[in-house]
Protein backbone atom coordinates (compact mmCIF):
# COMPACT_ATOMS: atom_id res chain seq x y z
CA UNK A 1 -17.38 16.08 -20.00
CA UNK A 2 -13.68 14.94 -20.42
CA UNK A 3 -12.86 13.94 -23.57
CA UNK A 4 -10.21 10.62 -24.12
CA UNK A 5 -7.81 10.99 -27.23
CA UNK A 6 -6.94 7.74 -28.94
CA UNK A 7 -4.24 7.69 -31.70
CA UNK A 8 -3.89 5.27 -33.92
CA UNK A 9 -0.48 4.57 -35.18
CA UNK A 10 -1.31 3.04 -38.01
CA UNK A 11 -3.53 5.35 -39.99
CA UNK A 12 -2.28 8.43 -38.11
CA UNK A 13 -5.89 9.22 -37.16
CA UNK A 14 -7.09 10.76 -33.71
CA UNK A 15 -10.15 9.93 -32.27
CA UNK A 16 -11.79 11.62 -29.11
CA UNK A 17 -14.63 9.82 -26.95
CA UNK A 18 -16.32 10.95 -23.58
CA UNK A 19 -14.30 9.69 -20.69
CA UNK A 20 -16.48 7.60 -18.19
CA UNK A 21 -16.38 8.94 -14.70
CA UNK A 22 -15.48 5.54 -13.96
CA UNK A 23 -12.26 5.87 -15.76
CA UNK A 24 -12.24 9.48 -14.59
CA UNK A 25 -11.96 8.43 -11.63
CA UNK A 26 -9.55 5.75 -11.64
CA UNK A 27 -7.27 8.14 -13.53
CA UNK A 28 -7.04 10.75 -10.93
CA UNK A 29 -6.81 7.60 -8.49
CA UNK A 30 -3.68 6.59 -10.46
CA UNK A 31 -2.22 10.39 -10.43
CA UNK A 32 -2.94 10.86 -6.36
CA UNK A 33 -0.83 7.33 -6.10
CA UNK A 34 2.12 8.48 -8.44
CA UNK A 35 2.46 11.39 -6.69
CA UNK A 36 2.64 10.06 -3.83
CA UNK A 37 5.38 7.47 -4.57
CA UNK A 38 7.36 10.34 -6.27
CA UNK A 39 7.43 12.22 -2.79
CA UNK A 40 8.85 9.43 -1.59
CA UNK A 41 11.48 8.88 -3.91
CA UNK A 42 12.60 12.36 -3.76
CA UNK A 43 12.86 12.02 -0.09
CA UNK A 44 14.95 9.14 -0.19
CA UNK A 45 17.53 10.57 -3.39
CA UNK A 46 17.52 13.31 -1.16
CA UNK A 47 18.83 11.47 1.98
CA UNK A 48 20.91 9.34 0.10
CA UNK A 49 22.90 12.73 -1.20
CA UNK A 50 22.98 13.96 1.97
CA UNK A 51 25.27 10.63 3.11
CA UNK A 52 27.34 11.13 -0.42
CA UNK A 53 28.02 14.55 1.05
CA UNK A 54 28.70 13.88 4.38
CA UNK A 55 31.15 10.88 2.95
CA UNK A 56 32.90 13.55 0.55
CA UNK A 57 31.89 11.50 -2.65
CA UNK A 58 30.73 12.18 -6.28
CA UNK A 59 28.10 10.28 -7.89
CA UNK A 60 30.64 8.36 -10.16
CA UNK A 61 33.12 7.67 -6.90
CA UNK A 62 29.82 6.02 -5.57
CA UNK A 63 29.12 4.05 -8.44
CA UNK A 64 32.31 2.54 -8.72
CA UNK A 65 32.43 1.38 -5.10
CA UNK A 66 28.90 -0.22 -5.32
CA UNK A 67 29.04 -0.95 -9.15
């Protein structure tokens, strides 16, 4: 069974407890959508690099024409 780590900042103690498959599962939920949405930001800082390039600019000149 997974195990959940909880810290508490106040006494600086660490407890584990059994992870329900219900959170389980929402968990790996959550990671299959950020992964997803980082695909598609990478994609898109890719393409916008590609126009920087093709335009001959830094990413400072870029900033200080959109800034």
């Amino acid at each position: 069974m997974t195990m959940e780590k909880i810290y508490d900042i106040e006494t600086g103690e660490t407890t584990e407890v059994p992870l329900s498959k219900e959170k389980a599962a929402s968990l790996v939920a959550f990671q299959k959508q950020f992964d997803a949405e980082e695909v598609i930001f990478n994609k898109k800082l890719e393409a916008r690099k590609a126009v920087l390039d093709k335009l001959g600019l830094t990413d400072e000149e870029a900033k200080a024409l959109l800034g």
